[in-house]
Protein backbone atom coordinates (compact mmCIF):
# COMPACT_ATOMS: atom_id res chain seq x y z
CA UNK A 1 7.95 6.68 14.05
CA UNK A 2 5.16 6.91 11.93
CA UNK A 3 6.11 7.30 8.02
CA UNK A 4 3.19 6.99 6.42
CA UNK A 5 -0.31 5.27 6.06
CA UNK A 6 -3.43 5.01 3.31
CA UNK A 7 -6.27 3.19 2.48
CA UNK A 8 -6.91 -0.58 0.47
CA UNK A 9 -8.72 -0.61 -2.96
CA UNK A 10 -9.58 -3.46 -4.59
CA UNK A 11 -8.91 -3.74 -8.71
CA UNK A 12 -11.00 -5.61 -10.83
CA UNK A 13 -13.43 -8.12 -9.01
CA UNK A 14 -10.96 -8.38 -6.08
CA UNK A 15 -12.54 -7.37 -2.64
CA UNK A 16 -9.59 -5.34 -0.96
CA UNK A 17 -10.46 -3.43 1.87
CA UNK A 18 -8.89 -2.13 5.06
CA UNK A 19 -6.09 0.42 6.34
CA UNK A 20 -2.81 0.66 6.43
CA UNK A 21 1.00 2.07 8.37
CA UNK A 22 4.12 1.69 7.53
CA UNK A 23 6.66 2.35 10.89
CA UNK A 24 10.10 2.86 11.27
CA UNK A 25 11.60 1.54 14.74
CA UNK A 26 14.79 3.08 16.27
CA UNK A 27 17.04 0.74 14.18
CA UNK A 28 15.56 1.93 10.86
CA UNK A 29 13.72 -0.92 10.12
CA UNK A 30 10.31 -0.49 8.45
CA UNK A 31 7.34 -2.22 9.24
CA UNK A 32 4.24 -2.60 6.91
CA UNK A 33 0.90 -3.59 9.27
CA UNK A 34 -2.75 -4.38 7.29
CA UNK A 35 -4.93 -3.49 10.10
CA UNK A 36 -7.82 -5.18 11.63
CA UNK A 37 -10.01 -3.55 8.80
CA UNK A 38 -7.95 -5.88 6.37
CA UNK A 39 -10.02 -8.06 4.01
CA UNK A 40 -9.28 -9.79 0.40
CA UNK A 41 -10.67 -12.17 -1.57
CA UNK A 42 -11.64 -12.60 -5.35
CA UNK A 43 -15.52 -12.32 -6.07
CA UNK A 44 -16.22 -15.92 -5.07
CA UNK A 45 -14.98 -15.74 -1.60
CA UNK A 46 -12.04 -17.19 -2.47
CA UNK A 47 -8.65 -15.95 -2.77
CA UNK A 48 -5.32 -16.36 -5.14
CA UNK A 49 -2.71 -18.65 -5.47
CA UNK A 50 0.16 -16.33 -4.79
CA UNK A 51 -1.29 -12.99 -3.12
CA UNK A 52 1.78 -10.50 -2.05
CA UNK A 53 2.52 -6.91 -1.36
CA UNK A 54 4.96 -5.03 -2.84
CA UNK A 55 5.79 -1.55 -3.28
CA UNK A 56 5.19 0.59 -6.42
CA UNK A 57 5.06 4.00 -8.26
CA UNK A 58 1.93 5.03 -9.29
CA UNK A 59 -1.02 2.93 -9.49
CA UNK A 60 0.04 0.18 -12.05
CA UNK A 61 -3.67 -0.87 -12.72
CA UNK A 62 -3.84 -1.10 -16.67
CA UNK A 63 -0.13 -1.06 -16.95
CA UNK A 64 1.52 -4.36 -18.99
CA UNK A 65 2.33 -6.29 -16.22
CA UNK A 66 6.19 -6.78 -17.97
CA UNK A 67 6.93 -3.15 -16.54
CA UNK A 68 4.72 -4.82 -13.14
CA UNK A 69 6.21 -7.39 -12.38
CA UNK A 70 9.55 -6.69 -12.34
CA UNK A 71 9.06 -3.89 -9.40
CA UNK A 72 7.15 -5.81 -7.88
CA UNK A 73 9.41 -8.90 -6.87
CA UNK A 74 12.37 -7.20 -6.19
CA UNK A 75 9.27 -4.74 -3.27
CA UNK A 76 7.36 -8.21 -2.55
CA UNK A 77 7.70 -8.02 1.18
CA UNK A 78 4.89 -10.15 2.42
CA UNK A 79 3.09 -13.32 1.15
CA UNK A 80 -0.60 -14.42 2.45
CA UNK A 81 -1.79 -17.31 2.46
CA UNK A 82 -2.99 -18.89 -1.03
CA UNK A 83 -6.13 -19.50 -2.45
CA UNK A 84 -8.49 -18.71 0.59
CA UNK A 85 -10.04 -15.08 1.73
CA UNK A 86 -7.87 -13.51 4.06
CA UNK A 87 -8.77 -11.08 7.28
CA UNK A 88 -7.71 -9.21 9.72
CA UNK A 89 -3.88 -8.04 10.92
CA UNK A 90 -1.10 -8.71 8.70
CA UNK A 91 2.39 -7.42 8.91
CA UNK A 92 5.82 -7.63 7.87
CA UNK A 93 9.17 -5.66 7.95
CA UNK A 94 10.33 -4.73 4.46
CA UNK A 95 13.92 -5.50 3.19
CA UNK A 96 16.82 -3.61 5.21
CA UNK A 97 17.97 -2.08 1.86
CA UNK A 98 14.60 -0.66 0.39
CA UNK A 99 14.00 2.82 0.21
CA UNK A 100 11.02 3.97 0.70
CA UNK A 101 11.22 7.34 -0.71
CA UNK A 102 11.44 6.05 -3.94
CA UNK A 103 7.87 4.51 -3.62
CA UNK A 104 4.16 6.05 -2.60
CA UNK A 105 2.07 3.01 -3.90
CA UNK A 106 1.49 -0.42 -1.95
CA UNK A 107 -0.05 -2.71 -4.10
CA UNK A 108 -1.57 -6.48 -3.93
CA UNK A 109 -0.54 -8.43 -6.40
CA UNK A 110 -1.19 -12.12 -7.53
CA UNK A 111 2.76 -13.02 -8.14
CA UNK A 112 1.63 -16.37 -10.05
CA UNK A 113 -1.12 -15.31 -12.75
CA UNK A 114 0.61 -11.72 -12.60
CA UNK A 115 -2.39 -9.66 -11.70
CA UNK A 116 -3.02 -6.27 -9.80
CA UNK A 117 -5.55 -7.43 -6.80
CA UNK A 118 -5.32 -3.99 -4.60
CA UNK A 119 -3.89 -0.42 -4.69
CA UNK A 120 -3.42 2.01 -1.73
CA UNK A 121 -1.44 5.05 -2.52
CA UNK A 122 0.81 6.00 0.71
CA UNK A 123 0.32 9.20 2.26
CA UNK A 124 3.87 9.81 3.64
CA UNK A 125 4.03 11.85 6.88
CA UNK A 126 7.32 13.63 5.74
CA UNK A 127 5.20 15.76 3.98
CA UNK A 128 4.25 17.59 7.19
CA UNK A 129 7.42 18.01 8.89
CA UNK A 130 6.82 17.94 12.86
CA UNK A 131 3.09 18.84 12.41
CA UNK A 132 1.88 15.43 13.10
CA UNK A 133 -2.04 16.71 13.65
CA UNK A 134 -2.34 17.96 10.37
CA UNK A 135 -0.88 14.81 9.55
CA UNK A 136 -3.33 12.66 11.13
CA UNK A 137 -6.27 15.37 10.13
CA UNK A 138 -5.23 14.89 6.55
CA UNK A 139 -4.96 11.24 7.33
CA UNK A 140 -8.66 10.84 7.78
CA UNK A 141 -9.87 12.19 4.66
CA UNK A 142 -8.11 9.75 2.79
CA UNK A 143 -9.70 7.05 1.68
CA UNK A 144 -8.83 5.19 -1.66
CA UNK A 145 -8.98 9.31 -3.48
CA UNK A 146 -6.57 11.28 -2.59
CA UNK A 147 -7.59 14.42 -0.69
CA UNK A 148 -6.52 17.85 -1.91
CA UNK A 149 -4.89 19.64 0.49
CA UNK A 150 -2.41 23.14 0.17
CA UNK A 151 0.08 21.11 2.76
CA UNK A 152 0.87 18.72 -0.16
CA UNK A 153 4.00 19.88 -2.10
CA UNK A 154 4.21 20.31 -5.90
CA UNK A 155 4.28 16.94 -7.59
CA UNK A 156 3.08 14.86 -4.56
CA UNK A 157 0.76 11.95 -5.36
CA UNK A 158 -1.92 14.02 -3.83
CA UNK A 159 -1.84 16.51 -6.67
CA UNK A 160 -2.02 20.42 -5.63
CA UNK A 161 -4.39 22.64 -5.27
């Protein structure tokens, strides 16, 4: 079951690009999946040492990385590879006991030199109830802004109308 899906922004001079879902299979695990579109790398080509993603609240760019960093290690859910560009398909299942409710943010993050690399706010198909069209309608308007829409409760990340 789809639970929700959004869009890669890089921060800073990281290159972050690409789509994303997040999936729950019929034994309630969830499953984060970069898609094809995936890309990162810092302006060089290169990558960082210790690129991860992790959950969040918000979009922590600017934030002191002391209220960061602790969210984001006990969220980090997948590692990539260090110090080269990364593309393509990358997935992982987060932790059995994370709940994702309490989240609408995935971020890259540089877990070593404690840096925000990538933000892409989740837009959480709970919001629609059963109406997965408007879901997936929605869906394709969002891209890195979030898209105002009069489906999106009071207090959502997407804002209201």
């Amino acid at each position: 079951m789809l639970l929700g899906r959004g869009s890669l922004d890089g921060r800073g001079p990281y290159v972050v690009e690409g789509h994303f879902t997040l999936t729950e299979d019929h034994n309630g695990q969830i499953q984060f999946v970069a898609g094809d579109d995936f890309s990162f790398s810092d302006a060089e080509g290169r990558g960082m040492p210790e690129p991860g993603f992790a959950l969040f609240h918000g979009d922590p760019t600017g934030w002191p990385m002391a209220v960061v960093m602790p969210t984001a290690k006990a969220t980090d859910f997948l590692r990539l590879p260090p110090n080269i560009a990364v593309n393509g398909r990358q997935s992982a299942l987060l932790s059995p006991g994370l709940v994702l409710d309490a989240f609408d943010t995935v971020i890259l993050i540089c877990f070593r030199n404690q840096t925000v690399l990538g933000v892409g706010s989740i837009l959480k198909s709970r919001w629609y109830g059963d109406d997965r069209t408007a879901f997936a309608q929605d869906s394709l308007t969002h891209h890195g802004q979030c898209a105002q829409s009069r489906r999106h409760p009071p207090g959502s990340p997407l804002g209201v109308l």
